[in-house]
N, C-alpha and C. Protein backbone atom coordinates (compact mmCIF):
# COMPACT_ATOMS: atom_id res chain seq x y z
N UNK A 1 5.70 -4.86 -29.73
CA UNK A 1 4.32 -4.59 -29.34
C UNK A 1 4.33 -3.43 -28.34
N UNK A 2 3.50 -2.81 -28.71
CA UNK A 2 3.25 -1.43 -27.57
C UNK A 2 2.26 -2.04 -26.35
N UNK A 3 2.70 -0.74 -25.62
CA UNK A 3 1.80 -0.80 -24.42
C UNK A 3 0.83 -0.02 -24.44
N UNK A 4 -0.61 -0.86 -24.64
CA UNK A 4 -1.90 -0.26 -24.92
C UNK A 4 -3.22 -0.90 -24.16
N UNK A 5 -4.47 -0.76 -24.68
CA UNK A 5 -5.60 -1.46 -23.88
C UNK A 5 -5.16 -3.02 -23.88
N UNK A 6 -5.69 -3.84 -22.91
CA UNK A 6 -6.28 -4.95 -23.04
C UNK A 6 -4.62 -5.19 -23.14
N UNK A 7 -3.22 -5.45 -23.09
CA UNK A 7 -2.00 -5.95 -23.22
C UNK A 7 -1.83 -6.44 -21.06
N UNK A 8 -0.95 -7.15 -21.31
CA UNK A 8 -0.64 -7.70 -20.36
C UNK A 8 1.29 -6.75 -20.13
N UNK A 9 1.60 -6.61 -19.37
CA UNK A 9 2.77 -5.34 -19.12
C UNK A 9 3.56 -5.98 -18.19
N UNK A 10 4.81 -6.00 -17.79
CA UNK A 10 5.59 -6.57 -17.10
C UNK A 10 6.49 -5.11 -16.70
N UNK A 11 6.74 -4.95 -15.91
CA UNK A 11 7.60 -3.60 -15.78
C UNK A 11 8.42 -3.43 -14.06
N UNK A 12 9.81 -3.13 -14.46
CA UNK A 12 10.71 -3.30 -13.22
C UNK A 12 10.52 -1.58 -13.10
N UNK A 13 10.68 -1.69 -11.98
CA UNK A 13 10.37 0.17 -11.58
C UNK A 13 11.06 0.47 -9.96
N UNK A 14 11.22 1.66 -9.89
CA UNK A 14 11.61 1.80 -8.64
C UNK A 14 11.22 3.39 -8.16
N UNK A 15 10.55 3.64 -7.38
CA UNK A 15 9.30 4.81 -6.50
C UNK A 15 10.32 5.38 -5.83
N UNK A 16 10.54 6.91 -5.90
CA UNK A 16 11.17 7.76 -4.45
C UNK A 16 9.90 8.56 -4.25
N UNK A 17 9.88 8.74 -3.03
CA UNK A 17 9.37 9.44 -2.10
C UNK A 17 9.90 10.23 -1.17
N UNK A 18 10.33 11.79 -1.67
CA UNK A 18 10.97 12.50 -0.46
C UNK A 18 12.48 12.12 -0.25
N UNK A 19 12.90 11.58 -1.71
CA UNK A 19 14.28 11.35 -1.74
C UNK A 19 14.85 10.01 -1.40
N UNK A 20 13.56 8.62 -0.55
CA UNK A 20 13.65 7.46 -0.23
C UNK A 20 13.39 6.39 -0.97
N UNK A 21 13.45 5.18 -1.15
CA UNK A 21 12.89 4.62 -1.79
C UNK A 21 12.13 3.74 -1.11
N UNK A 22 10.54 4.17 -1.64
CA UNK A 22 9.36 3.57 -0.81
C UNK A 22 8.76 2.37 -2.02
N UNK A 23 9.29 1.93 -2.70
CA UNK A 23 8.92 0.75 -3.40
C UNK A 23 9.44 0.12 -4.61
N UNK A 24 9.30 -0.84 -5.25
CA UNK A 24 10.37 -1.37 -6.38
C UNK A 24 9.65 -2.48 -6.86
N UNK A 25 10.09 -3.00 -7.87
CA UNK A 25 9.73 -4.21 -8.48
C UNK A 25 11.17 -4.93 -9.29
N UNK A 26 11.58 -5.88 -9.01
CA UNK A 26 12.67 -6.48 -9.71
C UNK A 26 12.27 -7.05 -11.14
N UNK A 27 13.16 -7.47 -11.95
CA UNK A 27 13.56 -8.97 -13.01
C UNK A 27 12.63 -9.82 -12.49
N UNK A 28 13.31 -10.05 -11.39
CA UNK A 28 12.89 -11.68 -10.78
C UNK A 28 11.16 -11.46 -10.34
N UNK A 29 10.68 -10.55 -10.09
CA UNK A 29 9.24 -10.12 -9.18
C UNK A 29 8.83 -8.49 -10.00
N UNK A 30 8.45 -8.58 -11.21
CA UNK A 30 8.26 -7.56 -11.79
C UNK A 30 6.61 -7.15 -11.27
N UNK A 31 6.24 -5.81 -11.23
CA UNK A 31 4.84 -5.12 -11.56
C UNK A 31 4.19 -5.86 -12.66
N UNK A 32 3.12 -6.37 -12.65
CA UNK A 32 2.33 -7.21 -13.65
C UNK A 32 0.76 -6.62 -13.26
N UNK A 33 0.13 -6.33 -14.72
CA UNK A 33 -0.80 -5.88 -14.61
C UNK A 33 -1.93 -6.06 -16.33
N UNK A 34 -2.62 -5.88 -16.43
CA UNK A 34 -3.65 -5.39 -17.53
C UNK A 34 -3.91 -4.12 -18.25
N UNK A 35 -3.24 -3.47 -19.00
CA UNK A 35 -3.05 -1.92 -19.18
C UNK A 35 -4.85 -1.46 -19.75
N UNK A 36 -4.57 -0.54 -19.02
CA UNK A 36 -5.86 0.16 -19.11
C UNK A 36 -7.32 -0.40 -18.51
N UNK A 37 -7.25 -1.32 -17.34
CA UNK A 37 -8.22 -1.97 -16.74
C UNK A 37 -8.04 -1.70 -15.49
N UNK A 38 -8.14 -0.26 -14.94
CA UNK A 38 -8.07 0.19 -13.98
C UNK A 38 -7.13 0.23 -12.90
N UNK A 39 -6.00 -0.83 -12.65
CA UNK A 39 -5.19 -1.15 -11.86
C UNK A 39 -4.24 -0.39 -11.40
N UNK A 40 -4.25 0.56 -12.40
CA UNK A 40 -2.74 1.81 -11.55
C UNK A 40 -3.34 3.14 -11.92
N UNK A 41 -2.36 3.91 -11.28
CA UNK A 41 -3.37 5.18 -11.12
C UNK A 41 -3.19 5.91 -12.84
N UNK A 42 -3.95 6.68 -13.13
CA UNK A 42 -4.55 7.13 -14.53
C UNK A 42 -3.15 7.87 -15.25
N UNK A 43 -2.70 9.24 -14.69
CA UNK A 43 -1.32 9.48 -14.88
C UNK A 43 -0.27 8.61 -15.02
N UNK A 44 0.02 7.18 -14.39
CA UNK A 44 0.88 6.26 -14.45
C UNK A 44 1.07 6.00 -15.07
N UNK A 45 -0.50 5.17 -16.42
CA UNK A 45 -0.45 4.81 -17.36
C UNK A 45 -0.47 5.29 -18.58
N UNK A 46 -0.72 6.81 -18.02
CA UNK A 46 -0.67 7.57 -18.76
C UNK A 46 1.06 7.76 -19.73
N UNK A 47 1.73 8.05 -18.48
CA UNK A 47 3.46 7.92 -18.62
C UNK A 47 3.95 6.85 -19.39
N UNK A 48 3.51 5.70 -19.63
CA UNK A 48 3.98 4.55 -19.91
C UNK A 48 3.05 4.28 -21.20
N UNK A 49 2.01 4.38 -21.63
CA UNK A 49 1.22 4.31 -22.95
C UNK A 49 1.92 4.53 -24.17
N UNK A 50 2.02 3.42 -24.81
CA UNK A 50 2.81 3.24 -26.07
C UNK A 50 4.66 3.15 -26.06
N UNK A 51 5.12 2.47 -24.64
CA UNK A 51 6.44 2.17 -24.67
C UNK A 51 6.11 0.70 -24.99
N UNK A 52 7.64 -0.05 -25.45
CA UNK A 52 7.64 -0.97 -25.74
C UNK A 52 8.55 -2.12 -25.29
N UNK A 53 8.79 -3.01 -25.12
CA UNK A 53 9.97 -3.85 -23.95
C UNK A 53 11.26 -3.36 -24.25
N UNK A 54 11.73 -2.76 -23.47
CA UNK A 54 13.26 -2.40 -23.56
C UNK A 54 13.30 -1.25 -23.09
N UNK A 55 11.98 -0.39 -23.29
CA UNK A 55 11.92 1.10 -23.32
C UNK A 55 11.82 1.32 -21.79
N UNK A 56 13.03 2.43 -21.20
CA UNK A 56 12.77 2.86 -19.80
C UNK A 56 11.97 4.14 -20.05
N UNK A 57 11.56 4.42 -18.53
CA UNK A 57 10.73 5.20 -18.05
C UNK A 57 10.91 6.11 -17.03
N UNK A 58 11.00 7.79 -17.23
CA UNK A 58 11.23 8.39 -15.59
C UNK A 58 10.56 9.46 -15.70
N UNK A 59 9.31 9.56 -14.65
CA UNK A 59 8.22 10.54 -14.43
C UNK A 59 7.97 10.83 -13.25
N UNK A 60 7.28 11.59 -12.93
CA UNK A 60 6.93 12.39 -11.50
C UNK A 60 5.50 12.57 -11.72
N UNK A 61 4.89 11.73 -10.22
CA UNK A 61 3.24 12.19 -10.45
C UNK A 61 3.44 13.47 -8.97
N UNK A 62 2.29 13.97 -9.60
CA UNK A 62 2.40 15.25 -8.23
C UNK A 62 1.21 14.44 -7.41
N UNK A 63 1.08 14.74 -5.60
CA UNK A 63 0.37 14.22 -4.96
C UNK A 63 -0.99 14.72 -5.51
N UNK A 64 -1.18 15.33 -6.05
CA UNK A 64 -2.91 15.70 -6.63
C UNK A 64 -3.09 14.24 -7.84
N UNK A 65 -1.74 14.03 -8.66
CA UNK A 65 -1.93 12.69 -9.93
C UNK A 65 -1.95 11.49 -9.00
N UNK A 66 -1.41 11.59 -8.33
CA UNK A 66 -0.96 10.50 -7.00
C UNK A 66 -2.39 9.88 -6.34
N UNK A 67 -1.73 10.22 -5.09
CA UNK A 67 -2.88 9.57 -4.44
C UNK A 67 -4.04 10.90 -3.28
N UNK A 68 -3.55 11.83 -4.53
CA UNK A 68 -4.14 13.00 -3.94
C UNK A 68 -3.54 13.65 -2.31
N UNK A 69 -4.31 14.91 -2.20
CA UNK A 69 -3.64 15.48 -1.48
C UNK A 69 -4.13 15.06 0.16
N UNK A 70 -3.39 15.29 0.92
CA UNK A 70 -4.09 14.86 2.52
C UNK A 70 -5.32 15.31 2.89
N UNK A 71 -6.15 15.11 2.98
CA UNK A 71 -7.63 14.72 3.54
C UNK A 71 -7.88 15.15 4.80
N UNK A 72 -8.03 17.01 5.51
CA UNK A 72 -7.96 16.62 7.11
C UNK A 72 -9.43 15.85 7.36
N UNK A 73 -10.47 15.96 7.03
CA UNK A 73 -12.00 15.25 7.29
C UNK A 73 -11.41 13.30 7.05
N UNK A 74 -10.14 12.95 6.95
CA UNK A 74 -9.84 11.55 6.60
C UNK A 74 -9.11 11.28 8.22
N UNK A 75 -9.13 12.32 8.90
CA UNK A 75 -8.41 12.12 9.95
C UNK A 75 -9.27 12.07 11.41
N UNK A 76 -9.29 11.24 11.91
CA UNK A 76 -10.79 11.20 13.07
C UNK A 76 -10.13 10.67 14.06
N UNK A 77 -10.74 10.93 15.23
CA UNK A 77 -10.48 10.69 16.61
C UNK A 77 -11.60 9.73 16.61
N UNK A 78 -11.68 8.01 17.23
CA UNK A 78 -12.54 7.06 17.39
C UNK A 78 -12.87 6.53 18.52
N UNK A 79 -13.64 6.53 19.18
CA UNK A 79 -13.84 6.28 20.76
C UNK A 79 -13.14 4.97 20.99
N UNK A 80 -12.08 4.71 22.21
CA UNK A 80 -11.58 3.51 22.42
C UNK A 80 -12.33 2.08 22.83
N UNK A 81 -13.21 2.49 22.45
CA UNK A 81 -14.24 1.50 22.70
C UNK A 81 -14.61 0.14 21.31
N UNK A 82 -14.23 1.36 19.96
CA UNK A 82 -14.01 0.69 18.85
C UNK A 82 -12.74 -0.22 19.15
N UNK A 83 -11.97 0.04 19.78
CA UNK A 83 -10.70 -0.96 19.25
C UNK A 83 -11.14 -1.71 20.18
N UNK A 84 -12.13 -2.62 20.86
CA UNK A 84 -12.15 -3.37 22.16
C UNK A 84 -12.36 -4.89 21.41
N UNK A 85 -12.05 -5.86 22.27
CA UNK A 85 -12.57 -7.44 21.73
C UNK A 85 -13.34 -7.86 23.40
N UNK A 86 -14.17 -7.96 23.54
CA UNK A 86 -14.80 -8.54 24.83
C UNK A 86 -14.52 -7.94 25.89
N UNK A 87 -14.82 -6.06 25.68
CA UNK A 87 -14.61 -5.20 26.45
C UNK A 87 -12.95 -4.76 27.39
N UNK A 88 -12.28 -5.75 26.39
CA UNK A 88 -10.92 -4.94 26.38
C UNK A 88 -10.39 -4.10 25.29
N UNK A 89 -9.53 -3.35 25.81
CA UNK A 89 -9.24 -2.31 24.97
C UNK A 89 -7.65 -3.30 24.53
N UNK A 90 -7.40 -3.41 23.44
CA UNK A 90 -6.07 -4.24 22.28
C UNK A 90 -5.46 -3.21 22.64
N UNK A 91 -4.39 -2.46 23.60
CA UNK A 91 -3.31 -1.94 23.58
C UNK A 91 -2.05 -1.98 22.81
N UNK A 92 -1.87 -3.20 22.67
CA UNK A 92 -0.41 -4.19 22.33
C UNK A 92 -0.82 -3.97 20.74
N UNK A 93 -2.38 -3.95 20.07
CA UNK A 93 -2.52 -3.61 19.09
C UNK A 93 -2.37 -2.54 17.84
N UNK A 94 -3.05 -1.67 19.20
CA UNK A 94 -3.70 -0.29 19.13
C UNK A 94 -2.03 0.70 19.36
N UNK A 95 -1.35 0.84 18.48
CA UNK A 95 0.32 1.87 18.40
C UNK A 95 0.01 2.91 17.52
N UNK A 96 0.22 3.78 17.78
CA UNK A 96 0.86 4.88 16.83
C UNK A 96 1.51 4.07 15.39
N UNK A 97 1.62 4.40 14.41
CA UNK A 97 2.23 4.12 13.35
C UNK A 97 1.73 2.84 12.57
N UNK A 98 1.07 1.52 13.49
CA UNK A 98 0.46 0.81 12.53
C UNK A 98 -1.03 1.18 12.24
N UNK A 99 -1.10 0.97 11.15
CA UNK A 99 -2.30 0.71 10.07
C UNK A 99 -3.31 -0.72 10.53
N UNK A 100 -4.68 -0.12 10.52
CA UNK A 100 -5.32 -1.48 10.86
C UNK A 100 -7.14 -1.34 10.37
N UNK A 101 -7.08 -2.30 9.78
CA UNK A 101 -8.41 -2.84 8.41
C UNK A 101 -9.27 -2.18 9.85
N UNK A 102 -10.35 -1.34 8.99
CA UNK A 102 -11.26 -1.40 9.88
C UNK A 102 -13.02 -1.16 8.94
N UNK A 103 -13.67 -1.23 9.32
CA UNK A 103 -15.25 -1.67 8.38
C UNK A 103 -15.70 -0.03 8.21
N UNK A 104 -16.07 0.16 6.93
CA UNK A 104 -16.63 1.22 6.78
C UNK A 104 -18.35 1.85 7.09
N UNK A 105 -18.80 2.52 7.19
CA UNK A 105 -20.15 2.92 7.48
C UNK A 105 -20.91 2.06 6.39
N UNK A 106 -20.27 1.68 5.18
CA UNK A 106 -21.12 1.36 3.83
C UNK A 106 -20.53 -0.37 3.98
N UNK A 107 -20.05 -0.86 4.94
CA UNK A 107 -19.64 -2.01 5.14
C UNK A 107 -18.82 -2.47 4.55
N UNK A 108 -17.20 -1.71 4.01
CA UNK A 108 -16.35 -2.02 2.83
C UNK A 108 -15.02 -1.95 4.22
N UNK A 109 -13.71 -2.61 3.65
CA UNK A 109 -12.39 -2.25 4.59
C UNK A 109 -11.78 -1.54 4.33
N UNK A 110 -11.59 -0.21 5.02
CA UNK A 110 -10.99 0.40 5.23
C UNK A 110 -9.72 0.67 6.09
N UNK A 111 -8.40 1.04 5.27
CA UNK A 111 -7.28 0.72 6.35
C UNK A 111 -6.78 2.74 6.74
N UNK A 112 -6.65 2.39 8.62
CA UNK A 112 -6.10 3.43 8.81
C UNK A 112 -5.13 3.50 9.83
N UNK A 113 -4.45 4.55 9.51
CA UNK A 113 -2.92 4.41 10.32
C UNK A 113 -3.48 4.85 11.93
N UNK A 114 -3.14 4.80 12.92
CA UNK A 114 -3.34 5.02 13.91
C UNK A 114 -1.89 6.28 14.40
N UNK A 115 -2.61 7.35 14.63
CA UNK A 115 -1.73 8.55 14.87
C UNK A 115 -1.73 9.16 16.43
N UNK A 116 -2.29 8.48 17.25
CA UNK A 116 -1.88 8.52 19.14
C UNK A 116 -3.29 7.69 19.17
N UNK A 117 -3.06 7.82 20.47
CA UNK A 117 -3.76 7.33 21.51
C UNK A 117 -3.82 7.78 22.99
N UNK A 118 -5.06 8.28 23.13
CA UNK A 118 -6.01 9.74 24.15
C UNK A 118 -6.21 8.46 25.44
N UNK A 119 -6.96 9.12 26.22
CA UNK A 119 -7.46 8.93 26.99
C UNK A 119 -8.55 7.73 26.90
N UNK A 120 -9.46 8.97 25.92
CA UNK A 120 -10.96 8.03 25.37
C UNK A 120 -10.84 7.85 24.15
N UNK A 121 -10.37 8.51 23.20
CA UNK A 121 -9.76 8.18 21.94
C UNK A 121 -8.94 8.09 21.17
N UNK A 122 -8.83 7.12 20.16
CA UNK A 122 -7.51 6.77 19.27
C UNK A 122 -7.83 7.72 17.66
N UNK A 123 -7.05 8.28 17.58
CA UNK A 123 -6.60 9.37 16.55
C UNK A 123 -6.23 8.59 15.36
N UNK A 124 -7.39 7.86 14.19
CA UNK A 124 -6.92 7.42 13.29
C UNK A 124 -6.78 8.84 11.99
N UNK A 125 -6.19 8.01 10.50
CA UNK A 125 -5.63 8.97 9.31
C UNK A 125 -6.10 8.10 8.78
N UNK A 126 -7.17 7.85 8.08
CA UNK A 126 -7.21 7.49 6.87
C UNK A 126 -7.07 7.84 5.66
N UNK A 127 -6.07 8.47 5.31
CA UNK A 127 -5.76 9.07 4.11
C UNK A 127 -5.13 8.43 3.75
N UNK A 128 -4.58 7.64 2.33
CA UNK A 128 -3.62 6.71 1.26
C UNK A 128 -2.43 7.00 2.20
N UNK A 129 -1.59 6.31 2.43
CA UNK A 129 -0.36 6.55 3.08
C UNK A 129 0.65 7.29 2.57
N UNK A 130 0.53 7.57 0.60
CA UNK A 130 1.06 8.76 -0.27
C UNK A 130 0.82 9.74 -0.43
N UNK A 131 -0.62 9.62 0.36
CA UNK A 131 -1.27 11.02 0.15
C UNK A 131 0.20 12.47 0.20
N UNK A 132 -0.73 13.35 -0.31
CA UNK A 132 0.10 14.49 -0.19
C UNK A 132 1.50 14.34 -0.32
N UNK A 133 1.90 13.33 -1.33
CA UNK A 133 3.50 12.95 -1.54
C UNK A 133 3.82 12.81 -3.09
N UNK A 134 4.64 13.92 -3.61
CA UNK A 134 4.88 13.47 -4.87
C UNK A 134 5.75 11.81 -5.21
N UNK A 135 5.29 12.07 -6.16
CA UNK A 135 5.92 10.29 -6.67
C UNK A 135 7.00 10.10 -7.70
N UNK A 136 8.40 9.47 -7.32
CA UNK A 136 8.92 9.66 -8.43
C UNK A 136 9.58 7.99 -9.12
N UNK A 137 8.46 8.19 -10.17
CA UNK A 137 9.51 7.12 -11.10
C UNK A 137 10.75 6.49 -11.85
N UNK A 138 10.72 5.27 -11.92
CA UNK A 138 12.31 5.29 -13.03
C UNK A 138 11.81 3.62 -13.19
N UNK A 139 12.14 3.38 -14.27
CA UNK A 139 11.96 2.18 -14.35
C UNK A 139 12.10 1.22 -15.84
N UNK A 140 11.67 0.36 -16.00
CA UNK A 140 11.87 -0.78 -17.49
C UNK A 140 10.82 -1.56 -17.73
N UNK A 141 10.33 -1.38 -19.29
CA UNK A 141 9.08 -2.08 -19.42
C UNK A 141 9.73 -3.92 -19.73
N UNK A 142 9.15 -4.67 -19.31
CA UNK A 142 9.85 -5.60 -19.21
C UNK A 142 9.03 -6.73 -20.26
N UNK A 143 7.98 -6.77 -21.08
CA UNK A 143 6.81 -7.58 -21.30
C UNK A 143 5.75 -6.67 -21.74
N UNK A 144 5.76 -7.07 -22.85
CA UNK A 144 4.24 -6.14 -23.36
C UNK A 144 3.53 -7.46 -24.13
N UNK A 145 2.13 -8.25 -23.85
CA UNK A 145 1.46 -9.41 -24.68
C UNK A 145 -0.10 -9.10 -25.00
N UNK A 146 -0.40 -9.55 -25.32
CA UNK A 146 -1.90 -9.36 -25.51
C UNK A 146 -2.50 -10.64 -24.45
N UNK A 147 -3.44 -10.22 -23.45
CA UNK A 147 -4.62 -10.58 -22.45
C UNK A 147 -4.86 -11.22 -23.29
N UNK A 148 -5.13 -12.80 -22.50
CA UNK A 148 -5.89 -13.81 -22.97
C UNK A 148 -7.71 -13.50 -22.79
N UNK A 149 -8.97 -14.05 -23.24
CA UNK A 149 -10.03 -13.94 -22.97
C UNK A 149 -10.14 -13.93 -21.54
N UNK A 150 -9.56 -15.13 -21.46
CA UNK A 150 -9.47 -15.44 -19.61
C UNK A 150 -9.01 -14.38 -18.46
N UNK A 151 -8.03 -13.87 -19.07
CA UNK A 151 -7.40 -12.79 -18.37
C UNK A 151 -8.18 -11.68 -18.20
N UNK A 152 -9.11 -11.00 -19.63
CA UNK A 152 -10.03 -9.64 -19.53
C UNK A 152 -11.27 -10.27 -18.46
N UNK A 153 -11.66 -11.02 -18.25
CA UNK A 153 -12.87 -12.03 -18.03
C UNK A 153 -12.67 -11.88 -16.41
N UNK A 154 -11.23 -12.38 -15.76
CA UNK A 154 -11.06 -12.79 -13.93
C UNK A 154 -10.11 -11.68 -13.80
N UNK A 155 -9.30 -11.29 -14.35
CA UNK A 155 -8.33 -10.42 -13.91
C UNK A 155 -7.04 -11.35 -13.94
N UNK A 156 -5.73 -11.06 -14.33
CA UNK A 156 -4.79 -11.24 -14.28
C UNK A 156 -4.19 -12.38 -13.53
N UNK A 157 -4.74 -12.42 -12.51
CA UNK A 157 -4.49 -12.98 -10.85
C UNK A 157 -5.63 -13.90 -10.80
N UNK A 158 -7.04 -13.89 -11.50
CA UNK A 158 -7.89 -14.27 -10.78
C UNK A 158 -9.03 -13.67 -10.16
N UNK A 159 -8.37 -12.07 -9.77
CA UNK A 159 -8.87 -11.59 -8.39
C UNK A 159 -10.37 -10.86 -8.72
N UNK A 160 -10.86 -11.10 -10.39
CA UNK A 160 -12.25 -10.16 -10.54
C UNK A 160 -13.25 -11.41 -9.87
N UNK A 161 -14.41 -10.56 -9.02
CA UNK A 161 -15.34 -11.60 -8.49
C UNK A 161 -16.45 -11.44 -9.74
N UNK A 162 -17.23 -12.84 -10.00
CA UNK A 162 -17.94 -12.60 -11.25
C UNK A 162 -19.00 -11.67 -11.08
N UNK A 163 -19.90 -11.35 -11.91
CA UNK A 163 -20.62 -10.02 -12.36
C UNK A 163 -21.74 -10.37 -11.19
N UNK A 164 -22.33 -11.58 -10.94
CA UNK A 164 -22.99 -11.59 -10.13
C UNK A 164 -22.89 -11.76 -8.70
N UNK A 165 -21.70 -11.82 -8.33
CA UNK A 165 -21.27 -11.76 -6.95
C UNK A 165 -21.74 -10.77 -6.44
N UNK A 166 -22.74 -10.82 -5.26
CA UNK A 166 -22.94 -9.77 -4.50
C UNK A 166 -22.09 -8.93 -3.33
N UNK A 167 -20.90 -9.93 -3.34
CA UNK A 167 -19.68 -9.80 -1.96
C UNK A 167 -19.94 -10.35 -1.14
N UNK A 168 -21.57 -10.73 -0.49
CA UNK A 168 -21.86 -10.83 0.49
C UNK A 168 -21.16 -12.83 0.94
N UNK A 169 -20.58 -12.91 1.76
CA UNK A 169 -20.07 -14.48 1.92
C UNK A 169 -20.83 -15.68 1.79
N UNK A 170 -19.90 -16.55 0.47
CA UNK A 170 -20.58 -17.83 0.42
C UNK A 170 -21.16 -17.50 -0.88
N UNK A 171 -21.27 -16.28 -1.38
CA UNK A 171 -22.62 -16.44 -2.27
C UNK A 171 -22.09 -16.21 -3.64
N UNK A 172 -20.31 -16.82 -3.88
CA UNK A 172 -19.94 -17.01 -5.42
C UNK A 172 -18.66 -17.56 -5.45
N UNK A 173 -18.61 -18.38 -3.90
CA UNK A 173 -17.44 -18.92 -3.60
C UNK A 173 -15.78 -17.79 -3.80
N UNK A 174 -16.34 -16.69 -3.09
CA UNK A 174 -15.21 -15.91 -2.89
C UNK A 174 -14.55 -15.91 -2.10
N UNK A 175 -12.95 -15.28 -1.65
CA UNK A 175 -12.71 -15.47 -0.45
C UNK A 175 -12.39 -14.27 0.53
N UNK A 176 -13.96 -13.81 0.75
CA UNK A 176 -14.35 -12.49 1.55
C UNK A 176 -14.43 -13.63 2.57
N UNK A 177 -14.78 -12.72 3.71
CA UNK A 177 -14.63 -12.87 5.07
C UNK A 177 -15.59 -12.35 5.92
């Protein structure tokens, strides 16, 4: 069976970045997904469309196929006043280098790395953390099946909220926050 719409895909893979290896999937803990239902980026699946279990894989997305290129308007200085809980400022929180969920203007989560910390403000990046990083593949298709009804219907996992879920909490027994 090929790897096409609507198939269920199992695939061991392993990501360099800059010569490192920034991610993997084993045998034991493979990449599992729904081909062609949005879940990986478009080029990805592109690379992998019509292999079949056994068949390896080694491609290069460029950071434009990726996760696009760095964003300086993704990069903002935020008054330290945002990071406060009951008019303290989270120091012990608030580091250079971690990443931390924060609410968007349109009320969605947004995660951004935190790149110093000023005086009066903390210097977040919200740009994909690949941004501006080519991507390089290698990997093994491990599982190619055909999606049950159930599966096109919730997602793989579960994780689609139904059509009428508004997001808003409580109101389709999701587990937003």
């Amino acid at each position: 069976m090929k790897i096409q719409d609507n198939k269920v895909v199992h695939l061991t893979y392993q990501l360099k970045v800059d010569g490192e290896i920034a991610d993997s999937a084993t045998a034991e803990k493979p990449l599992q997904f729904i081909f062609g239902q949005g879940y990986l980026l478009p080029k990805f699946e592109k690379n992998i469309a019509g292999k079949q279990v056994g068949d390896e894989f080694e491609f290069m997305l460029t950071a434009q196929d990726g996760y696009g290129l760095v964003n300086p308007a993704a990069i903002i200085d935020l008054p330290k006043s945002a990071f406060e809980i009951d008019g303290v400022f989270q120091d012990a929180y608030v580091q250079p280098g971690r990443s931390i969920p924060m609410m968007s203007r349109e009320g969605g989560v947004v995660h951004g790395t935190v790149l110093s910390v000023g005086a009066d403000t903390v210097k977040m990046d919200f740009n994909h953390p690949m941004a501006g990083k080519d991507l390089y593949f290698t990997g093994k298709v491990e599982l190619v099946r055909d999606a049950t009804e159930e599966e096109l219907k919730d997602g793989l996992f579960g994780e689609r909220k139904p059509r009428s879920c508004s997001g808003s909490c409580g109101s389709c027994n999701s587990d937003c926050k």
